[in-house]
Protein backbone atom coordinates (compact mmCIF):
# COMPACT_ATOMS: atom_id res chain seq x y z
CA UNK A 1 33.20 -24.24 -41.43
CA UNK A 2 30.21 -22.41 -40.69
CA UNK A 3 28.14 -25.47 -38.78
CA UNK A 4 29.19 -28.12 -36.28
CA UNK A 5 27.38 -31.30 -35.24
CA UNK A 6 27.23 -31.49 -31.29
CA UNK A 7 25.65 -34.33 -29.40
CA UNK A 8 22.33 -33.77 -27.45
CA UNK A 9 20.47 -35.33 -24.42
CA UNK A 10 17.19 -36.26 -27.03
CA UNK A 11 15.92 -35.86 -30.56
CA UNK A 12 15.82 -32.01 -31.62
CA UNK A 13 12.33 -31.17 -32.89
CA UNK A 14 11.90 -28.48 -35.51
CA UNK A 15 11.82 -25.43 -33.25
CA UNK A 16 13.22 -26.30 -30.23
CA UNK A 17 16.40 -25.54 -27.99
CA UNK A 18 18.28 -28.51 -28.27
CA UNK A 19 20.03 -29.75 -24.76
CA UNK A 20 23.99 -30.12 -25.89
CA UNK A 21 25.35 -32.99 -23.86
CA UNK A 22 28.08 -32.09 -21.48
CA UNK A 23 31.35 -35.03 -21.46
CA UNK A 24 34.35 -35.79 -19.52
CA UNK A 25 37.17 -34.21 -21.25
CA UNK A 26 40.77 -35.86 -21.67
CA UNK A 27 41.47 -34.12 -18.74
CA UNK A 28 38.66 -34.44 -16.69
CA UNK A 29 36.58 -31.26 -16.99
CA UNK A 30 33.19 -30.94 -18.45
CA UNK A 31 33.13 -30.06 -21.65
CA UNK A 32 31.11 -30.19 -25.24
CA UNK A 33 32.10 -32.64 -28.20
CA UNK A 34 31.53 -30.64 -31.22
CA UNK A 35 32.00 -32.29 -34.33
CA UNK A 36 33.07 -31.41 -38.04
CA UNK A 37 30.49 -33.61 -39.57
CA UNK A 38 27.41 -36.37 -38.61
CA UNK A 39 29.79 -38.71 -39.91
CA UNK A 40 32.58 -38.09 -37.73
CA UNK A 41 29.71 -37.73 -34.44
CA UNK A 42 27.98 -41.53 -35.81
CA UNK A 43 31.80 -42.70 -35.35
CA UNK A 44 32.75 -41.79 -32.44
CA UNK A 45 29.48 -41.88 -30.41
CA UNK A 46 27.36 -44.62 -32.16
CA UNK A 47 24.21 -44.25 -34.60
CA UNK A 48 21.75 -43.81 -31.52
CA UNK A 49 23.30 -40.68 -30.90
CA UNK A 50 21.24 -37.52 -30.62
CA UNK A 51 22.49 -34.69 -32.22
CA UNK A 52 22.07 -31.28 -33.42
CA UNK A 53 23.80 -28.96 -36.08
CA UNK A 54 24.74 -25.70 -34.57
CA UNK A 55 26.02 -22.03 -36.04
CA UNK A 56 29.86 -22.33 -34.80
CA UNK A 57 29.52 -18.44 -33.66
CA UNK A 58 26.06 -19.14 -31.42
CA UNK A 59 28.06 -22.41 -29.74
CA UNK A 60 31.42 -20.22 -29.30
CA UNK A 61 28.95 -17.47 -28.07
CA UNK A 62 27.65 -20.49 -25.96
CA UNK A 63 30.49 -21.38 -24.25
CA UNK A 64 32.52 -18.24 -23.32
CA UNK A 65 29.33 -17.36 -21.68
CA UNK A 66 29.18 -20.50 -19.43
CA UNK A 67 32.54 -21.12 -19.83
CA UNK A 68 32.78 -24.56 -20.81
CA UNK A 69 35.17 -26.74 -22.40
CA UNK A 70 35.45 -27.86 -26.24
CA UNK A 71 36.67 -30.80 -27.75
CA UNK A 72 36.75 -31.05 -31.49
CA UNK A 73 36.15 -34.54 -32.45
CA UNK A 74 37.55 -36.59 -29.23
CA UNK A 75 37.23 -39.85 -29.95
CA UNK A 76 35.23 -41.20 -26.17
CA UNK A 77 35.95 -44.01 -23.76
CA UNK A 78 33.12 -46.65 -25.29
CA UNK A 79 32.07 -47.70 -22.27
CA UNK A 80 30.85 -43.63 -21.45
CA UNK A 81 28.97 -43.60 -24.82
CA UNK A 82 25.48 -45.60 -23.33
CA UNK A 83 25.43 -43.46 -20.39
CA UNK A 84 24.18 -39.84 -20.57
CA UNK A 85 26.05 -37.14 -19.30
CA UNK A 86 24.96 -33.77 -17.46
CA UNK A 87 23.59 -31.15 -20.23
CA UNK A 88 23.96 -27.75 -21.25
């Protein structure tokens, strides 16, 4: 697995950063949902979701740097899927 799908705070334009969405975490840190495929993100979080595909070595880069939290395809509380969390 050389891509994951990880959900953003808007649309990803060709050329831009895209904003990965920070979530509450299982146990209650902020953290990033990274998912194994668009599929598995649509699922959990809904079709409206914004997303972006990301290099797994830039987001592991990404995240020992700000030292955040990973969850590989949580399943989240439905009623925390309309509202937007803090982003990254």
């Amino acid at each position: 697995m050389s891509s994951v799908y990880v959900p953003t705070a808007h649309p990803v334009g060709p050329g831009e950063n895209p904003e990965y969405e920070l979530r509450v975490l299982e146990d209650g840190t902020a953290g990033i949902a990274v998912y194994t495929s668009v599929d598995r993100l649509r699922e959990c979080l809904g079709s409206d979701q914004p997303w972006s595909e990301a290099s797994l070595l830039e987001l592991l880069y990404l995240v020992g740097k700000k030292r955040i939290g990973v969850a590989l395809n949580p399943r989240m509380d439905p009623s925390l899927i309309a509202g937007r969390r803090g982003t990254s």
